[in-house]
C-alpha atoms as a PDB file:
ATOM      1  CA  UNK A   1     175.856 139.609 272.318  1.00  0.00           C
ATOM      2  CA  UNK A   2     173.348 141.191 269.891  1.00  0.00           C
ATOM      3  CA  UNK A   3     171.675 139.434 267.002  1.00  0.00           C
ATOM      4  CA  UNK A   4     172.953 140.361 263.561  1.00  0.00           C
ATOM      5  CA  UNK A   5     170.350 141.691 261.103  1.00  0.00           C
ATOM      6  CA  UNK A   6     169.548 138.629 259.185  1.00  0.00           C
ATOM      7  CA  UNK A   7     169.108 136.293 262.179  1.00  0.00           C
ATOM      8  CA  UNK A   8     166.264 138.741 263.858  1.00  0.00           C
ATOM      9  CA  UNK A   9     162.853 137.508 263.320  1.00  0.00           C
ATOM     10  CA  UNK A  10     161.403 139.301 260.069  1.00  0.00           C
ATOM     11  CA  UNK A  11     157.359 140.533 259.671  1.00  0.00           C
ATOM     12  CA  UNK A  12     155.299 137.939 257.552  1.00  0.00           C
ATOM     13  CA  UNK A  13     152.033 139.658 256.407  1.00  0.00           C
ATOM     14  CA  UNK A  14     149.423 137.196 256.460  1.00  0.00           C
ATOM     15  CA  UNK A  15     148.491 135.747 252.888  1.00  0.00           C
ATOM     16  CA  UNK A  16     145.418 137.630 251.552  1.00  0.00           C
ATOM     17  CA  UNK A  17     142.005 136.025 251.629  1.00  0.00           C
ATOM     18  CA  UNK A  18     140.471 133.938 248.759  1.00  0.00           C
ATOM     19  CA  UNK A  19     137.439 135.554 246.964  1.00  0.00           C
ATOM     20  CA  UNK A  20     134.237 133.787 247.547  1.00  0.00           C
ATOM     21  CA  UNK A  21     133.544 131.280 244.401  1.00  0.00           C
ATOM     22  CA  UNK A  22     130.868 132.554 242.001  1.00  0.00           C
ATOM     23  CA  UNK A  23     127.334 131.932 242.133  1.00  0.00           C
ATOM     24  CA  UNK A  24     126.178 128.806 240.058  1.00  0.00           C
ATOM     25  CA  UNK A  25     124.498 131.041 237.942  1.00  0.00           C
ATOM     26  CA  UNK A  26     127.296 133.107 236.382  1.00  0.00           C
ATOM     27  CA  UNK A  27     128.072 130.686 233.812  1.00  0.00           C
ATOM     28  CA  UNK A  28     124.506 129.991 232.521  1.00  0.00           C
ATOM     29  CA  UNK A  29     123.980 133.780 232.153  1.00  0.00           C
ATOM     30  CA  UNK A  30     127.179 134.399 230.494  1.00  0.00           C
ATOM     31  CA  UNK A  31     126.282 131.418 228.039  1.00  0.00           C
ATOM     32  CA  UNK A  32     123.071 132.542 227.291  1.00  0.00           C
ATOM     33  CA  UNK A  33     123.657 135.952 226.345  1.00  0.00           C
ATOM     34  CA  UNK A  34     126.964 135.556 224.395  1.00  0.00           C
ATOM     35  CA  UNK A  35     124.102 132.953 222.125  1.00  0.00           C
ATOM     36  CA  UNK A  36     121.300 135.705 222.508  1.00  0.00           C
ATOM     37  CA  UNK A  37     123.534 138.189 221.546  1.00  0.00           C
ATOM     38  CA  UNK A  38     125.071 136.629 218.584  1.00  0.00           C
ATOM     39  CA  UNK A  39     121.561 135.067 217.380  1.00  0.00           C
ATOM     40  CA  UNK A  40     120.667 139.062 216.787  1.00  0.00           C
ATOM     41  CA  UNK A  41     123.253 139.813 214.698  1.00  0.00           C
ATOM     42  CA  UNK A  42     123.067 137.119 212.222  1.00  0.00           C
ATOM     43  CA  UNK A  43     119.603 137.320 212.135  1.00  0.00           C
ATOM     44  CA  UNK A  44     120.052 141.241 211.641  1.00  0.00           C
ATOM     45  CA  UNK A  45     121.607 140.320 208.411  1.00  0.00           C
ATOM     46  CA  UNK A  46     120.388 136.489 207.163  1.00  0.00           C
ATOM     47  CA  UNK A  47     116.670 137.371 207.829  1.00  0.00           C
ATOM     48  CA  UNK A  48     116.714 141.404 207.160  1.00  0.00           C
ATOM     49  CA  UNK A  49     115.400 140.590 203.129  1.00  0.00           C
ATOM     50  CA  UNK A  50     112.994 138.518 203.958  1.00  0.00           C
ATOM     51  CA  UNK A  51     111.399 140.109 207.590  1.00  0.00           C
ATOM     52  CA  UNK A  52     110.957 143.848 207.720  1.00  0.00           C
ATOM     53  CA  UNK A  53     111.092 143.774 211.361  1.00  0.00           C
ATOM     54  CA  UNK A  54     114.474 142.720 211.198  1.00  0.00           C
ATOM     55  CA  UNK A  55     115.760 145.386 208.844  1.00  0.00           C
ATOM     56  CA  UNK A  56     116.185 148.062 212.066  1.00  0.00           C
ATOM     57  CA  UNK A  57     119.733 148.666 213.487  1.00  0.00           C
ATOM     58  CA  UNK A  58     118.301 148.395 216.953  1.00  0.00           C
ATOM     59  CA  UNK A  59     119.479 144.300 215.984  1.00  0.00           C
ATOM     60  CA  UNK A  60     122.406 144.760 215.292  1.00  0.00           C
ATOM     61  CA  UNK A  61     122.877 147.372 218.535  1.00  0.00           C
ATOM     62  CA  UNK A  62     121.249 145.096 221.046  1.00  0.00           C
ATOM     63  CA  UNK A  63     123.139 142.104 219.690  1.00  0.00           C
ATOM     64  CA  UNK A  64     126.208 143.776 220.592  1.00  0.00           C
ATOM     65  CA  UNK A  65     125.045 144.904 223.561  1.00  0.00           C
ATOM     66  CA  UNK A  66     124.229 141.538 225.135  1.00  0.00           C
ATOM     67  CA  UNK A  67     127.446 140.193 223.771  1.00  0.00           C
ATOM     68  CA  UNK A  68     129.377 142.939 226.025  1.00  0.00           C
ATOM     69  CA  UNK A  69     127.234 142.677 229.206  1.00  0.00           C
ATOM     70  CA  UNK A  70     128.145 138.751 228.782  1.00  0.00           C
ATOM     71  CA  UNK A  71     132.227 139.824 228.469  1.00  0.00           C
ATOM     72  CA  UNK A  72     131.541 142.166 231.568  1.00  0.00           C
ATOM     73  CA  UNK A  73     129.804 138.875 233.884  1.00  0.00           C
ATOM     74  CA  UNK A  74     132.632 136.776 232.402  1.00  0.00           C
ATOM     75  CA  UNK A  75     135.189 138.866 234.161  1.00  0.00           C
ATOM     76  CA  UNK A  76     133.104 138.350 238.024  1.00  0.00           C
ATOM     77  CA  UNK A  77     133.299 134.460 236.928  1.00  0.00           C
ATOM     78  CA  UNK A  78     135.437 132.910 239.382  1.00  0.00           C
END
């Protein structure tokens, strides 16, 4: 006698592999230039008055800049 549909053996795929944890380094770099990043900017506006150097938007710009590269890593962190 034939097997009815739902008794019959069924395909399982096998689970999908695990990604490899991160490197130890990930979160150190991430860390660091989320603080790097956000040092800039408030110094781009506490210290502007009082250094000249500061007064640039270049600051402000590479403030923000490290502060995205540091939202990009976090998204590789494992």
């Amino acid at each position: 006698m034939p097997k009815s549909k739902s008794k019959r053996n069924r395909y399982v795929p096998p689970p999908p592999p695990k990604p490899k944890p991160s490197p130890a380094w990930i979160p150190y770099v991430f860390f660091s230039l989320i603080a790097l990043g956000f040092l800039m900017i408030m110094a781009r506006y506490l210290f502007s008055t009082t250094f000249a150097f500061l007064d640039s938007n270049w600051y402000l710009g590479g403030g923000l800049a490290m502060v995205a590269v540091a939202f990009g890593i976090a998204t590789q962190w494992r």
